[in-house]
PDB file of N, CA and C in Angstrom:
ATOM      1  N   UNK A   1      47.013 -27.393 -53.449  1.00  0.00           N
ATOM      2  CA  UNK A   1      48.309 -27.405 -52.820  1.00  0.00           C
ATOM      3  C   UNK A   1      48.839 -28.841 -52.855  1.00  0.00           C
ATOM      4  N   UNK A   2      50.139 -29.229 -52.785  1.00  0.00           N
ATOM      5  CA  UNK A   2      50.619 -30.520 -53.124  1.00  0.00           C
ATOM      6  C   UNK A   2      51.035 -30.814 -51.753  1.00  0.00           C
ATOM      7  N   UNK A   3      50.842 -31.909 -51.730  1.00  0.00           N
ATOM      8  CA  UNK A   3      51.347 -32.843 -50.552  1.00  0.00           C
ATOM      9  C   UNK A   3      53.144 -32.172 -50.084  1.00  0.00           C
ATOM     10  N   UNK A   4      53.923 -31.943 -50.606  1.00  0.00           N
ATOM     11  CA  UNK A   4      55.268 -31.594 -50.203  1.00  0.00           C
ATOM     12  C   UNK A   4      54.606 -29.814 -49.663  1.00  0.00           C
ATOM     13  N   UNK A   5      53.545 -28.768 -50.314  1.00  0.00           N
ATOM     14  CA  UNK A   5      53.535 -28.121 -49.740  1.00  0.00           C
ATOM     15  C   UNK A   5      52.934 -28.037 -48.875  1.00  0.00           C
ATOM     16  N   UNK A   6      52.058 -28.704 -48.280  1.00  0.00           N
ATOM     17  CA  UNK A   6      51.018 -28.569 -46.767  1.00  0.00           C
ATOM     18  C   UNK A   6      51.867 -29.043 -46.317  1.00  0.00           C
ATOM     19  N   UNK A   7      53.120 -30.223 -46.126  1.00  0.00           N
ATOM     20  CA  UNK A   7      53.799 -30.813 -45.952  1.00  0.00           C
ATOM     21  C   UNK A   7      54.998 -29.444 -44.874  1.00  0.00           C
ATOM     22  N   UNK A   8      55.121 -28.661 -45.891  1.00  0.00           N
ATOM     23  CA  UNK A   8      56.551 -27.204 -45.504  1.00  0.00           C
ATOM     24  C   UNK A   8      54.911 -26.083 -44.585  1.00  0.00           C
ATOM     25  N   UNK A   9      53.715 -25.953 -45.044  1.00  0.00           N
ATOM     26  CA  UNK A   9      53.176 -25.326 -43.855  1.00  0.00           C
ATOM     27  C   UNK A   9      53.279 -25.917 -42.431  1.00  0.00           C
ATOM     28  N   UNK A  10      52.839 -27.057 -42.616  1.00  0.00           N
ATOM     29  CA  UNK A  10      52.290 -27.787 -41.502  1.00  0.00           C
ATOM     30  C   UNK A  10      53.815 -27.884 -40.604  1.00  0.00           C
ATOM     31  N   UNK A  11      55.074 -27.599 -41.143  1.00  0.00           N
ATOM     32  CA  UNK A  11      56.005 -27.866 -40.185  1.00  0.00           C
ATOM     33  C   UNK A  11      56.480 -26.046 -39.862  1.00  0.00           C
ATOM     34  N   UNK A  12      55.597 -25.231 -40.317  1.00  0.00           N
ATOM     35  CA  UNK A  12      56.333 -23.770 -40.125  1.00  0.00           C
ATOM     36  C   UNK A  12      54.900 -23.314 -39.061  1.00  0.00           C
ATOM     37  N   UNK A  13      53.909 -24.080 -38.863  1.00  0.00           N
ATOM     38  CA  UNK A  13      52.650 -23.510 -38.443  1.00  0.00           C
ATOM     39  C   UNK A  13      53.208 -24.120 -36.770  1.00  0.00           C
ATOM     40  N   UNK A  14      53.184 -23.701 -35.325  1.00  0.00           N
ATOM     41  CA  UNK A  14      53.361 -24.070 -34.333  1.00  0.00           C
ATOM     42  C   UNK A  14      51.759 -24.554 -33.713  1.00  0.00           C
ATOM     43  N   UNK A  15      51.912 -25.642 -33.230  1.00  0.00           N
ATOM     44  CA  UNK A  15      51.063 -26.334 -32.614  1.00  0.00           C
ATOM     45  C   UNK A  15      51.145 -25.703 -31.125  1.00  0.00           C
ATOM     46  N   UNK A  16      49.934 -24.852 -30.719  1.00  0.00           N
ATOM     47  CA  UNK A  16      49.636 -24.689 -29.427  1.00  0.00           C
ATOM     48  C   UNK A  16      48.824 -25.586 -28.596  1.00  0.00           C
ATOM     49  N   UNK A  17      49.693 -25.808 -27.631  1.00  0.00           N
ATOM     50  CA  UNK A  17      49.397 -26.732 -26.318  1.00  0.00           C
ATOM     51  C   UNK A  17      48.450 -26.045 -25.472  1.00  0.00           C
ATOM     52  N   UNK A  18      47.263 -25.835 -25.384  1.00  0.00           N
ATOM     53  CA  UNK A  18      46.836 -25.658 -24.210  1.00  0.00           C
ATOM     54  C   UNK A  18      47.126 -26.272 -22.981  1.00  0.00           C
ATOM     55  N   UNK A  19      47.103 -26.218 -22.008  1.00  0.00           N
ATOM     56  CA  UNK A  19      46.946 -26.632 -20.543  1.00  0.00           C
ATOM     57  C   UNK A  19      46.162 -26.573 -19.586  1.00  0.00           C
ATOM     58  N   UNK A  20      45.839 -26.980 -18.634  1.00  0.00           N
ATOM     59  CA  UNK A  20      45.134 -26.603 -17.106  1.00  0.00           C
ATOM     60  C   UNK A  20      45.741 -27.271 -16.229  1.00  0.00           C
ATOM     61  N   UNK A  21      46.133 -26.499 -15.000  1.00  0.00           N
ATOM     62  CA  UNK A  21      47.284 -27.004 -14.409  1.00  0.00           C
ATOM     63  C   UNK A  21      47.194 -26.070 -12.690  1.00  0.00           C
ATOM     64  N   UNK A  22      47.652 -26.574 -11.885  1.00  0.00           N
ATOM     65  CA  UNK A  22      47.868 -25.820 -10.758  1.00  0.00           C
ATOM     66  C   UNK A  22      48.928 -25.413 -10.313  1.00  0.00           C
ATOM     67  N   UNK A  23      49.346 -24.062  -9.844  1.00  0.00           N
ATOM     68  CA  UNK A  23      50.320 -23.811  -9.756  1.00  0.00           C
ATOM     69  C   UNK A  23      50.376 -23.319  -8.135  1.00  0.00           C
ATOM     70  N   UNK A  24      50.971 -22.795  -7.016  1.00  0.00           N
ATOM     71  CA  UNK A  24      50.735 -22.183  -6.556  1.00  0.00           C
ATOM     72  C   UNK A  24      49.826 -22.516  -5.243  1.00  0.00           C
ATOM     73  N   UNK A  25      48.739 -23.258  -5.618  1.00  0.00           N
ATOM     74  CA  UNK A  25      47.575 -23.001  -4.940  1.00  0.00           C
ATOM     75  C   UNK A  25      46.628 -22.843  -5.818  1.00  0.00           C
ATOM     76  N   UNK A  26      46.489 -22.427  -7.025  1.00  0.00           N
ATOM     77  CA  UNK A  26      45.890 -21.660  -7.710  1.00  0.00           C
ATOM     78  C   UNK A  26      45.698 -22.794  -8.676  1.00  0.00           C
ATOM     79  N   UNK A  27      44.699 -22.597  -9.302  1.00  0.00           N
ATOM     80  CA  UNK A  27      44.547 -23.512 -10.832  1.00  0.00           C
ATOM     81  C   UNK A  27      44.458 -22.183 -11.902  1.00  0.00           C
ATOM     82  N   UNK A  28      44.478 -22.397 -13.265  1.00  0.00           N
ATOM     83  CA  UNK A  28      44.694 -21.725 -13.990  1.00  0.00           C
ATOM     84  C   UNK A  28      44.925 -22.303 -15.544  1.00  0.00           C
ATOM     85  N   UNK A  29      45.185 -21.881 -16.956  1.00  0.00           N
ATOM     86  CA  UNK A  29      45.068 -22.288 -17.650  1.00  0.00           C
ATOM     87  C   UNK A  29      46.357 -21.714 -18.595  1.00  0.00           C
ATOM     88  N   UNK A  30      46.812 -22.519 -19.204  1.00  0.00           N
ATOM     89  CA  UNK A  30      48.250 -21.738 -19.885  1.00  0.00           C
ATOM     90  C   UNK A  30      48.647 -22.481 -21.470  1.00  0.00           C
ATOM     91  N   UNK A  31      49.488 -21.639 -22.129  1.00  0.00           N
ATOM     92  CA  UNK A  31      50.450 -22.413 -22.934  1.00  0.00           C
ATOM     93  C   UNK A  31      51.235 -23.142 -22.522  1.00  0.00           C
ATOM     94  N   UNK A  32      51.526 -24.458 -22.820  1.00  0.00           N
ATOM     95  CA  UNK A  32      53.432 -25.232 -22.817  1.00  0.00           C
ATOM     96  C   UNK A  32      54.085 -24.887 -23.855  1.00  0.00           C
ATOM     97  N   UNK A  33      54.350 -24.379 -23.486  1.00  0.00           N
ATOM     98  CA  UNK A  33      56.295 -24.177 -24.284  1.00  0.00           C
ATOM     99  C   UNK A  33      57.366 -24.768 -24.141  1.00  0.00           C
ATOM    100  N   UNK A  34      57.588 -26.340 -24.447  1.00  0.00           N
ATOM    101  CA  UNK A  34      58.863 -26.670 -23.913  1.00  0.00           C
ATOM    102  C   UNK A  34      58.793 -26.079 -22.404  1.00  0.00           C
ATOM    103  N   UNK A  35      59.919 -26.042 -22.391  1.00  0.00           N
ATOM    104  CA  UNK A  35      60.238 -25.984 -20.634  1.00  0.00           C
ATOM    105  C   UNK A  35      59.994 -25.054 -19.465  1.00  0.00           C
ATOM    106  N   UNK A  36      58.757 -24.081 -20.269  1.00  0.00           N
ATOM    107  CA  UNK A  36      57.769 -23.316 -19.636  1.00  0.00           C
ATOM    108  C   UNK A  36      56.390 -23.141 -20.163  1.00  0.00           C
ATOM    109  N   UNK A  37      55.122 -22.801 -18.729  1.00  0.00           N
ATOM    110  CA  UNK A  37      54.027 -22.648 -19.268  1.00  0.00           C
ATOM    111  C   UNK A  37      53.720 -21.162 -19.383  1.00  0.00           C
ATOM    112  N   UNK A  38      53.617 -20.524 -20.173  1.00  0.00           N
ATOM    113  CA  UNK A  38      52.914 -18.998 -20.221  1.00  0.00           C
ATOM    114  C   UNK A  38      50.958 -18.803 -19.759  1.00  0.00           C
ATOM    115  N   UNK A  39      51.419 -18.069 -18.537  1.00  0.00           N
ATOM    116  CA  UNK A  39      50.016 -18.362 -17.463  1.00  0.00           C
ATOM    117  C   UNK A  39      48.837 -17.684 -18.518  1.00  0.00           C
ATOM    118  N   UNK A  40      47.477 -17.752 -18.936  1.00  0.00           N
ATOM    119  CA  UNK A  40      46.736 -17.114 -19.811  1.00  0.00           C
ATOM    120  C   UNK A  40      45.586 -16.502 -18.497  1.00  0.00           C
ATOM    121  N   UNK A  41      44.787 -15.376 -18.971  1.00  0.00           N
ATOM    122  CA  UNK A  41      43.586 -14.811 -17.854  1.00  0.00           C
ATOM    123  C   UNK A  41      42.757 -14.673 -19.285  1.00  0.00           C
ATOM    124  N   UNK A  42      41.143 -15.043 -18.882  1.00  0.00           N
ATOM    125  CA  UNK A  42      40.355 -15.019 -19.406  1.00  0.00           C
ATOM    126  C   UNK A  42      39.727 -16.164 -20.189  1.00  0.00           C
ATOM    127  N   UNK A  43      38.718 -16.329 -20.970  1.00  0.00           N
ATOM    128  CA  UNK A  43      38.209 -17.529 -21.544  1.00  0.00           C
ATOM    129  C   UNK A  43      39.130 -18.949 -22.248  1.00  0.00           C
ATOM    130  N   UNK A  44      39.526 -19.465 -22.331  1.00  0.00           N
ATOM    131  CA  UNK A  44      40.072 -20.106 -23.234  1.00  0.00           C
ATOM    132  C   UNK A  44      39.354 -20.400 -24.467  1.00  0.00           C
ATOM    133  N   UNK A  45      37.987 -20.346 -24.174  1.00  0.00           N
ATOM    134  CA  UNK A  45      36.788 -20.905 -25.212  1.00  0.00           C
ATOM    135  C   UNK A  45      36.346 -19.776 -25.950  1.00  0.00           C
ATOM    136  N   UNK A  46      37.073 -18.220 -25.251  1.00  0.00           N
ATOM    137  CA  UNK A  46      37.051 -17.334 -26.270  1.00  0.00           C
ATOM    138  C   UNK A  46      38.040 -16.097 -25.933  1.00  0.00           C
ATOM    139  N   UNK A  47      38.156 -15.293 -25.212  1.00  0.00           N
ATOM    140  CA  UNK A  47      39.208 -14.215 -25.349  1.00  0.00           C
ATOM    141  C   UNK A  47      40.436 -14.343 -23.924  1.00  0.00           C
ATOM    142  N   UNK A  48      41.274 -15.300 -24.265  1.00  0.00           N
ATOM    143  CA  UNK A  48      42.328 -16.107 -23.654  1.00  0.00           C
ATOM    144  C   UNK A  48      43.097 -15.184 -23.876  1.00  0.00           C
ATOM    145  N   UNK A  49      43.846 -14.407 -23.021  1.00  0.00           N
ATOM    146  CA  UNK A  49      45.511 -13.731 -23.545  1.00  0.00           C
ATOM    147  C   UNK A  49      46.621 -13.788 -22.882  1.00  0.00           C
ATOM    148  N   UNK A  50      47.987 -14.159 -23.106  1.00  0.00           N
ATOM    149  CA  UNK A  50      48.900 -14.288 -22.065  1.00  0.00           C
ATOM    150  C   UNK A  50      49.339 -13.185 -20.986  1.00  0.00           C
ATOM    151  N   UNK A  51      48.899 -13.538 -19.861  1.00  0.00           N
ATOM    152  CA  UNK A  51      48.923 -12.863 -18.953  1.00  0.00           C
ATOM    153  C   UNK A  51      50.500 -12.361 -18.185  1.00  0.00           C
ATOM    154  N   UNK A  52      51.356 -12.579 -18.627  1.00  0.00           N
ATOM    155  CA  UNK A  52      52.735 -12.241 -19.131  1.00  0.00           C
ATOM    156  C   UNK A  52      53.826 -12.956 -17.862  1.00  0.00           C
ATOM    157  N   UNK A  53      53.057 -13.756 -17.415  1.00  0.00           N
ATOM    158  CA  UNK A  53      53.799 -14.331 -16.269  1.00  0.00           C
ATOM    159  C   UNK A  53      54.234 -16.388 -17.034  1.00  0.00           C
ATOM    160  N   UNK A  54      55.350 -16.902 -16.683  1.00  0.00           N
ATOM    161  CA  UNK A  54      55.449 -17.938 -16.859  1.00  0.00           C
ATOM    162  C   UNK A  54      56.195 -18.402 -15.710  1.00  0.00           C
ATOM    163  N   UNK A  55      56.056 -20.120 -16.053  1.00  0.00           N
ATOM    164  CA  UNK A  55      56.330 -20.633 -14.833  1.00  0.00           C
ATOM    165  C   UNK A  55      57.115 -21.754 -15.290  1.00  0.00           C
ATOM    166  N   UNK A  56      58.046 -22.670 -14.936  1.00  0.00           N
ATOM    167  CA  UNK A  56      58.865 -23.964 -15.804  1.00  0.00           C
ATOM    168  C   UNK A  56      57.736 -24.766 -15.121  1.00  0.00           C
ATOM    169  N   UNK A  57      58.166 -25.877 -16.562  1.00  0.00           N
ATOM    170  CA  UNK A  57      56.584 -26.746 -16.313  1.00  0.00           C
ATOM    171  C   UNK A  57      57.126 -27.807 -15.542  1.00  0.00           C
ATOM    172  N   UNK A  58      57.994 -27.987 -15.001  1.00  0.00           N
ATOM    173  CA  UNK A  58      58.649 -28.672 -13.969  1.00  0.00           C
ATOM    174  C   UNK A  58      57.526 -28.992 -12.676  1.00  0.00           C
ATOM    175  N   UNK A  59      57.570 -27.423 -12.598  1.00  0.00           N
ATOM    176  CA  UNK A  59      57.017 -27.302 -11.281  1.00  0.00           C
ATOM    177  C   UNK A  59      54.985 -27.098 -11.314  1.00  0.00           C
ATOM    178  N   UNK A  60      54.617 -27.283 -12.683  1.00  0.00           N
ATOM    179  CA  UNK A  60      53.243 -27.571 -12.862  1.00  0.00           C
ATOM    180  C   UNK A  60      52.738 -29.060 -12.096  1.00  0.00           C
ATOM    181  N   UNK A  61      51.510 -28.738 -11.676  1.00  0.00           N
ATOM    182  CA  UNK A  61      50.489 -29.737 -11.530  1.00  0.00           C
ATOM    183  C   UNK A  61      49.894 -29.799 -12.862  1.00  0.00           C
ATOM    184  N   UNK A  62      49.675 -30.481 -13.607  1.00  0.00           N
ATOM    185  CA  UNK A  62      49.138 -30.589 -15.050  1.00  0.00           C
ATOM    186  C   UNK A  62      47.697 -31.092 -14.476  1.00  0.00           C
ATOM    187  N   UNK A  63      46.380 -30.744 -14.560  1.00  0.00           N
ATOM    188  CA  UNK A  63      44.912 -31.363 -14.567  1.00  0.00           C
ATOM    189  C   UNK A  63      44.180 -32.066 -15.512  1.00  0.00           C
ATOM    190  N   UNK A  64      43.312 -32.285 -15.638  1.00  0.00           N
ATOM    191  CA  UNK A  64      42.464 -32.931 -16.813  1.00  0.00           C
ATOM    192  C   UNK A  64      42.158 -31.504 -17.758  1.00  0.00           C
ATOM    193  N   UNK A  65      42.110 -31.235 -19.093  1.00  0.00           N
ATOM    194  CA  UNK A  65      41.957 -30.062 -19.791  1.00  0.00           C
ATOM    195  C   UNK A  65      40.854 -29.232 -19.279  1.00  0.00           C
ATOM    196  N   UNK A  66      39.935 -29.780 -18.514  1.00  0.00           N
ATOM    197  CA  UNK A  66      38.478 -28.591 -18.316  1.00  0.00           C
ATOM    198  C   UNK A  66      37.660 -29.633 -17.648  1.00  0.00           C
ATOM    199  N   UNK A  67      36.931 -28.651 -16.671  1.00  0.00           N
ATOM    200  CA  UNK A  67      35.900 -29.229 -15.459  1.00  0.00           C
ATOM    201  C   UNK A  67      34.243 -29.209 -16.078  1.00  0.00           C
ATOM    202  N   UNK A  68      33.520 -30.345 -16.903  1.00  0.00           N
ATOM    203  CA  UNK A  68      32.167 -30.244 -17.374  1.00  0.00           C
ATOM    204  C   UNK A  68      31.334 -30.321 -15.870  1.00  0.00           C
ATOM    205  N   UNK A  69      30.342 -28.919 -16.683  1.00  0.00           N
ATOM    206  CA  UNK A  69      29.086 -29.121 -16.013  1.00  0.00           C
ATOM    207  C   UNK A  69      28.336 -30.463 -15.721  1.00  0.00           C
ATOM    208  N   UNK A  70      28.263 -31.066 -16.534  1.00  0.00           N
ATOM    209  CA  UNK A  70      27.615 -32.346 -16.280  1.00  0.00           C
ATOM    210  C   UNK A  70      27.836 -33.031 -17.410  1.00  0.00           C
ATOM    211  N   UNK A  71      27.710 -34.468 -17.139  1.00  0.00           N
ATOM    212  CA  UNK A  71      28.385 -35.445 -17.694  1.00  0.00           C
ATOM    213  C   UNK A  71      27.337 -36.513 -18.011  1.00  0.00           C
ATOM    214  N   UNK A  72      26.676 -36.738 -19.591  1.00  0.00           N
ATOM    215  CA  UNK A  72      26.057 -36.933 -20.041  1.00  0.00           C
ATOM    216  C   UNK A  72      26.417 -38.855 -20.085  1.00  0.00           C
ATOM    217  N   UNK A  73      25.732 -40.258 -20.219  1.00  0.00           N
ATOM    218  CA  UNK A  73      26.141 -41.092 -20.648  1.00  0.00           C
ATOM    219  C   UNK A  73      25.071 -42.150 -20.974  1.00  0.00           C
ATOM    220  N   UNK A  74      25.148 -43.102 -21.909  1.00  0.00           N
ATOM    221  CA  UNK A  74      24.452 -43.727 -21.976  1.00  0.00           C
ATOM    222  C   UNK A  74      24.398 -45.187 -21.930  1.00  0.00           C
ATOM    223  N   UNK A  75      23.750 -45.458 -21.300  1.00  0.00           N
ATOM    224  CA  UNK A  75      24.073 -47.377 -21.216  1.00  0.00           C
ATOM    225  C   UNK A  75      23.172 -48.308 -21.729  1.00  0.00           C
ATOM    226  N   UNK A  76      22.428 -47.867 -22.342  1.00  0.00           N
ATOM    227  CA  UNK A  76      21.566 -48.588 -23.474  1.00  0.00           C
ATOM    228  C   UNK A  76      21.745 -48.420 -24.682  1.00  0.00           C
ATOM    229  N   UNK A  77      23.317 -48.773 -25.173  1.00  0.00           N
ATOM    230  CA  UNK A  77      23.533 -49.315 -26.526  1.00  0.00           C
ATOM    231  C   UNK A  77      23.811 -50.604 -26.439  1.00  0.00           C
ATOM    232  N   UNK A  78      23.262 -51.354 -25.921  1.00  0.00           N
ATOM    233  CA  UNK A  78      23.214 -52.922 -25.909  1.00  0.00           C
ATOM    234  C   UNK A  78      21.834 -53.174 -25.752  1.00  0.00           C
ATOM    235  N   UNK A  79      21.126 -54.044 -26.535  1.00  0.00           N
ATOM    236  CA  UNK A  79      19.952 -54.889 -26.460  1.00  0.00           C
ATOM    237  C   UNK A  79      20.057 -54.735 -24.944  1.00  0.00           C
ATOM    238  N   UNK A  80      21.036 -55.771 -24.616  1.00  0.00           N
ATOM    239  CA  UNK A  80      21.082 -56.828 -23.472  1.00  0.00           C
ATOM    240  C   UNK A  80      21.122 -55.506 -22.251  1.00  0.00           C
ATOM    241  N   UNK A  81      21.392 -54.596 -22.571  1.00  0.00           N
ATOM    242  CA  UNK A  81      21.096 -53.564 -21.242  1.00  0.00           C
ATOM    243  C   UNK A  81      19.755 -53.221 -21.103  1.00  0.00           C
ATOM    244  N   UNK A  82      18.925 -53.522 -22.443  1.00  0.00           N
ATOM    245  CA  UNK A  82      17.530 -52.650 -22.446  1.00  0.00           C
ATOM    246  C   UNK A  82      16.430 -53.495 -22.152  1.00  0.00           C
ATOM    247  N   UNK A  83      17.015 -54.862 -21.821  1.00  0.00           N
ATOM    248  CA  UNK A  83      16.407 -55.861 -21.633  1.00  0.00           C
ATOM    249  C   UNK A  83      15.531 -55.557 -19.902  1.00  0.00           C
ATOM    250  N   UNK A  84      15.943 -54.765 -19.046  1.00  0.00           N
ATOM    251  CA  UNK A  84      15.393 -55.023 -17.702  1.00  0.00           C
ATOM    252  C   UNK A  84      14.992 -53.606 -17.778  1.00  0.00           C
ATOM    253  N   UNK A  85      14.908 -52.942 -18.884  1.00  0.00           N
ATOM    254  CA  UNK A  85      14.184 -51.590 -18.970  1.00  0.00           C
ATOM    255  C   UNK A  85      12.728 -51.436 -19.629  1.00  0.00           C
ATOM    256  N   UNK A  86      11.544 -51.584 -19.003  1.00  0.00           N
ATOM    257  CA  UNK A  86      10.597 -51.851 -20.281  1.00  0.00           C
ATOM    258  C   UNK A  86      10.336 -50.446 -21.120  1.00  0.00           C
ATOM    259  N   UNK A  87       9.830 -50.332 -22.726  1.00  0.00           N
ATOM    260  CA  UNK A  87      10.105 -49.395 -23.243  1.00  0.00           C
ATOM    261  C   UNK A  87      11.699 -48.141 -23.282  1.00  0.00           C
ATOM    262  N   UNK A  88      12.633 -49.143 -23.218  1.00  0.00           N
ATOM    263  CA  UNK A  88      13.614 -48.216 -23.472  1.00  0.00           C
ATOM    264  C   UNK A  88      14.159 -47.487 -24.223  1.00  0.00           C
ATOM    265  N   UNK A  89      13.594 -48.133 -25.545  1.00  0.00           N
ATOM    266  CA  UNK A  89      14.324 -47.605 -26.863  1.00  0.00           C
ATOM    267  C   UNK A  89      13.957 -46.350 -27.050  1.00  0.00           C
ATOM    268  N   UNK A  90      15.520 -45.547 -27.061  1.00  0.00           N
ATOM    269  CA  UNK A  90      14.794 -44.003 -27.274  1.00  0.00           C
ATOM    270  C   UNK A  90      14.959 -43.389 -25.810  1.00  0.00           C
ATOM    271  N   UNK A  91      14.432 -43.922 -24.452  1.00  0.00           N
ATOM    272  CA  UNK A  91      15.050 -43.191 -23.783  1.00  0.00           C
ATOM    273  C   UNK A  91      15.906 -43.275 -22.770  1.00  0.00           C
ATOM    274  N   UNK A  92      16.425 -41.957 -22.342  1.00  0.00           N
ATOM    275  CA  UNK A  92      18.065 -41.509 -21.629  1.00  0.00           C
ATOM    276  C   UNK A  92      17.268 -41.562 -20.436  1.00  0.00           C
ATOM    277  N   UNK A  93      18.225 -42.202 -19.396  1.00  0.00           N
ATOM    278  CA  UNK A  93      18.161 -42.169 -18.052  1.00  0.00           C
ATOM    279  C   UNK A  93      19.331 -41.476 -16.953  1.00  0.00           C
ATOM    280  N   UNK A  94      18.793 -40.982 -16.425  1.00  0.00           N
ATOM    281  CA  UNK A  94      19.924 -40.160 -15.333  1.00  0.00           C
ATOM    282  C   UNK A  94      20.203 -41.444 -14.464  1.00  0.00           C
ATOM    283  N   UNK A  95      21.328 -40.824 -13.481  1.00  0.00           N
ATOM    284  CA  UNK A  95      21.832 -41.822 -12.890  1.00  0.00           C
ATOM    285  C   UNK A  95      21.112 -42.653 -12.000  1.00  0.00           C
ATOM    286  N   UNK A  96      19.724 -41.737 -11.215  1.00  0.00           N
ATOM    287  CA  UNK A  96      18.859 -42.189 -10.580  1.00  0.00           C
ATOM    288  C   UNK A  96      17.940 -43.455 -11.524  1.00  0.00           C
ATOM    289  N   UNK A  97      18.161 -43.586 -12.525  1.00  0.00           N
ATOM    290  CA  UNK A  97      17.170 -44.421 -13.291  1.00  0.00           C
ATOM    291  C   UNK A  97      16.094 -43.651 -13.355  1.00  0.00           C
ATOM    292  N   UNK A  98      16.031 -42.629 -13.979  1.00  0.00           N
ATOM    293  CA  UNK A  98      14.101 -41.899 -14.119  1.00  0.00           C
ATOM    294  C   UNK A  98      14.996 -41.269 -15.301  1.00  0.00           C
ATOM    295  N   UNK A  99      13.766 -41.071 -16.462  1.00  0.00           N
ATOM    296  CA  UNK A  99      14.134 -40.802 -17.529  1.00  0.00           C
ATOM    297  C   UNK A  99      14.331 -39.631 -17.810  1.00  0.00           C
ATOM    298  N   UNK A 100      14.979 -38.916 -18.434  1.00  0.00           N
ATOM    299  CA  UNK A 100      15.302 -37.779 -18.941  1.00  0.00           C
ATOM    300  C   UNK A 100      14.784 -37.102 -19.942  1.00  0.00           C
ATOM    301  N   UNK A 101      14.158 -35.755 -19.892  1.00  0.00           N
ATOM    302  CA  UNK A 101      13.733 -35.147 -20.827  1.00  0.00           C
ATOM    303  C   UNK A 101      14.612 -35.135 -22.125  1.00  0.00           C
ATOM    304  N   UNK A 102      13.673 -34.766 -23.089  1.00  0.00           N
ATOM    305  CA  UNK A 102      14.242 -34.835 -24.290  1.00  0.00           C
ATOM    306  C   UNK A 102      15.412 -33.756 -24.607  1.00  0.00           C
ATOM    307  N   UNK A 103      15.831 -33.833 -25.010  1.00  0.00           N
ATOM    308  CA  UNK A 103      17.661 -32.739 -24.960  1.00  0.00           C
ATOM    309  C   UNK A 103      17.391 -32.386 -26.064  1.00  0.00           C
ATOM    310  N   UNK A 104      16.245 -32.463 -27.153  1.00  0.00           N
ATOM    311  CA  UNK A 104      16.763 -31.858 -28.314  1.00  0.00           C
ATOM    312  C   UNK A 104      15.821 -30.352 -29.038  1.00  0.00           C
TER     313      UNK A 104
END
């Protein structure tokens, strides 16, 4: 395909916005549409469908996209962090400082 034609898909293909947002009281997950969100029920991560209600996004609380179970991080990609750790290389520490089983 040539650059001018991905060029004419890519402007006929609509980019869906997910959301997570509170409305109501309620949190919930939706399309933006311009100047409304279409409310969705069910997975987003798999059988999401518009639940036929919308709302102007005016009046949305917009959230962070999704709430993780847990939140993985690491702070020994610096020498200089692994320096007051003896034997660190290699392993993950929880926040308590005690090491973490192997994840893989």
């Amino acid at each position: 395909m040539s650059a001018s034609q991905l060029d004419t898909v890519a402007k006929n293909q609509a980019t869906r916005r997910y959301v997570r947002f509170e409305h109501d009281g309620v949190t919930s997950y939706g399309l933006w549409e311009g100047d409304i969100v279409r409310h969705l029920v069910g997975d987003i991560f798999g059988d999401a469908r518009p639940s036929g209600q919308t709302s102007p996004s005016r009046e949305m609380q917009f959230l962070v996209p999704c709430e993780p179970s847990k939140v993985l991080a690491v702070g020994l990609n610096y020498a200089s962090h692994r320096e007051h750790v003896e034997g660190s290389e290699g392993v993950i520490l929880n926040a308590a400082g005690r090491p973490v089983p192997d994840l893989l």
